[in-house]
Structures are given as C-alpha cells and as structure tokens.
C-alpha atoms as a PDB file:
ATOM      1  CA  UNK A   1     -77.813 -20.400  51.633  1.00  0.00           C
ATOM      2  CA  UNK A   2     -79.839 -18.677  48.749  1.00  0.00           C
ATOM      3  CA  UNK A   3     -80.137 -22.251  46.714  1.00  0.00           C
ATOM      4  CA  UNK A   4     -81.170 -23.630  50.060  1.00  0.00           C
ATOM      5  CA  UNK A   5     -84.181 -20.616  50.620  1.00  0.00           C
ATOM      6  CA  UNK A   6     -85.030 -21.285  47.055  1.00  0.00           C
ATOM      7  CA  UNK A   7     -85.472 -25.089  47.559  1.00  0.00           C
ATOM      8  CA  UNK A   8     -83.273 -25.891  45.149  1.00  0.00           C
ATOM      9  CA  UNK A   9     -80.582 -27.110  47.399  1.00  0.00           C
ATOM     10  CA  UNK A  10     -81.026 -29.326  50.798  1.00  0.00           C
ATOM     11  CA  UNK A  11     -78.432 -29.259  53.079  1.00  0.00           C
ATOM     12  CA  UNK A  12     -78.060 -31.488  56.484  1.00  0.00           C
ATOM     13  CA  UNK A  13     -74.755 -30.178  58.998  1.00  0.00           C
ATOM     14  CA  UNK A  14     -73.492 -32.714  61.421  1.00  0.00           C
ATOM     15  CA  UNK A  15     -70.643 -31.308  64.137  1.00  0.00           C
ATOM     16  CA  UNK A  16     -68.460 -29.059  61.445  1.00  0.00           C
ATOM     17  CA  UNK A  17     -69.529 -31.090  58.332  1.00  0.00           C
ATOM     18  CA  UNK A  18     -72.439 -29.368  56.009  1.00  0.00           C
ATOM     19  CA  UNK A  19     -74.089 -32.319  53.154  1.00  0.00           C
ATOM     20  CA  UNK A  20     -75.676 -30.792  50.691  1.00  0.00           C
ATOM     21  CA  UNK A  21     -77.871 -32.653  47.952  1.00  0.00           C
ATOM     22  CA  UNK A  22     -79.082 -30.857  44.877  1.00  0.00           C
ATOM     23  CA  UNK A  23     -83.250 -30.915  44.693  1.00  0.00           C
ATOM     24  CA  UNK A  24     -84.102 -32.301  41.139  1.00  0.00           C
ATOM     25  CA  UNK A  25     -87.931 -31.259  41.622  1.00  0.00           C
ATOM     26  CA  UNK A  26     -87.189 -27.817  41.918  1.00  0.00           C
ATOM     27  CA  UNK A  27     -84.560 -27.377  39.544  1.00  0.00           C
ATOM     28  CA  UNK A  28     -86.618 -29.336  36.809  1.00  0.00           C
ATOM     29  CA  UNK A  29     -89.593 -26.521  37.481  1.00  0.00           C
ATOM     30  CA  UNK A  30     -86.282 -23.715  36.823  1.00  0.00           C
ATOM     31  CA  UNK A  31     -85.258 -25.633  33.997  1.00  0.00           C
ATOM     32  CA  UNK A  32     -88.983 -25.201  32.176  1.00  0.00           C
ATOM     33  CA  UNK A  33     -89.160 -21.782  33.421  1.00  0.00           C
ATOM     34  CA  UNK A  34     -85.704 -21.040  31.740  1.00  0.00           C
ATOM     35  CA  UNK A  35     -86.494 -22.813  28.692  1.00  0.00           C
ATOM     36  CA  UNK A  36     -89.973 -20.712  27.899  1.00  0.00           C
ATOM     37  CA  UNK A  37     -87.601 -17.980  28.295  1.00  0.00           C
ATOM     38  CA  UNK A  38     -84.904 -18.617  26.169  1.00  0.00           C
ATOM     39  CA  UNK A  39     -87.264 -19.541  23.228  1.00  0.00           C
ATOM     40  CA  UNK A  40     -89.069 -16.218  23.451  1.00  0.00           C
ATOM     41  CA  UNK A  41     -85.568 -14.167  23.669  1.00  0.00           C
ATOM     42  CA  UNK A  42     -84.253 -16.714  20.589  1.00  0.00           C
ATOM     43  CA  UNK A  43     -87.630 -16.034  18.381  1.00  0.00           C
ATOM     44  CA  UNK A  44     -87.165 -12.492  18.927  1.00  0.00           C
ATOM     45  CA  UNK A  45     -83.265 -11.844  18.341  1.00  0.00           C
ATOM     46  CA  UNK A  46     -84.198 -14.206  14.939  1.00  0.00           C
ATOM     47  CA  UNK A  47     -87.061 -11.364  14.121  1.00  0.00           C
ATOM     48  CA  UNK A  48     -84.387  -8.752  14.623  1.00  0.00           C
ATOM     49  CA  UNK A  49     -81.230 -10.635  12.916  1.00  0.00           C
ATOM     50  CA  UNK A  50     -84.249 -10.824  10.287  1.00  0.00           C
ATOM     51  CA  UNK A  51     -84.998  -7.579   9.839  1.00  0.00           C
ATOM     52  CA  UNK A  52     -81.653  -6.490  10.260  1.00  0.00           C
ATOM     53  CA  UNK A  53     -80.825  -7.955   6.977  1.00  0.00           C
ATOM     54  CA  UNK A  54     -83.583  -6.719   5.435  1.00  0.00           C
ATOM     55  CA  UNK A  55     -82.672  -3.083   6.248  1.00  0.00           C
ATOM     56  CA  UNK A  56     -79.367  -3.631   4.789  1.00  0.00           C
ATOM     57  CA  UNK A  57     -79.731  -5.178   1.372  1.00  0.00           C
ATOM     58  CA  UNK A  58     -82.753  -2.591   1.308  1.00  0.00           C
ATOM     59  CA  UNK A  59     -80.096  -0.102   1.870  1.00  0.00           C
ATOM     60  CA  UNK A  60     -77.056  -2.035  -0.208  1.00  0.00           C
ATOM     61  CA  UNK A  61     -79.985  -2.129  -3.337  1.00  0.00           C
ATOM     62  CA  UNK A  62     -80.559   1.686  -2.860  1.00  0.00           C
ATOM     63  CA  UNK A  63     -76.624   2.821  -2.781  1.00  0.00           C
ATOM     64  CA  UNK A  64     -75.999   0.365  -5.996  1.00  0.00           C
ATOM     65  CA  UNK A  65     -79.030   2.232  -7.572  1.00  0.00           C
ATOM     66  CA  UNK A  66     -77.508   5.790  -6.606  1.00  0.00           C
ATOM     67  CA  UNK A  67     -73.681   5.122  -7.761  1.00  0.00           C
ATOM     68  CA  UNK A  68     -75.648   3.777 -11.394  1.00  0.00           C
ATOM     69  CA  UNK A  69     -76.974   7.469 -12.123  1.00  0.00           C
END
C-alpha cells in the first residue's frame, strides 16, 4: 500500500486476487532523484577518503622525522 500512495505501484483486485504492475514513470523520476544523491554522498566520502590520507602520511612523515632525532 505505501508503493501504491507513492504512485510507484498500481494495483487492480478482482474477487480475492490483487494485480499489481510496477509504474516505470514514477520510478524513473526516483531513480534520477537517487542518482543526484548518490553522486553528492560519493564526491564527498572521496573528499574525506582524500583527506584522510593526507592526515596520515602528514602524520606517518612527522613520526619518521621524530624517531630520526
């Protein structure tokens, strides 16, 4: 019933018997709304993966230069 009140689902019920057909229209229009989504959670964990890495050979170059003294 929820894919149904969100028109992505159609359903037709004859005696006991419920059809249901998937609605294309409306789950293409999810689909583009997903996929914005996803590419501005992906560009943003690759920032932090990024700097991550940056912090830790920062770090990793700063022991080495401690242990040398």
């Amino acid at each position: 019933m929820v894919l149904e009140r969100a028109g992505l689902l159609r359903r037709e019920i004859k005696g006991r018997n419920h059809y249901c057909w998937i609605e294309p229209h409306s789950l293409r229009e999810v689909d583009e709304w997903l996929e914005y989504y996803r590419q501005f959670w992906e560009q943003g964990m690759d920032r932090l993966a990024a700097y991550v890495v940056r912090k830790y050979q920062t770090s990793k170059r700063r022991t080495r230069r401690g242990n040398s003294r």
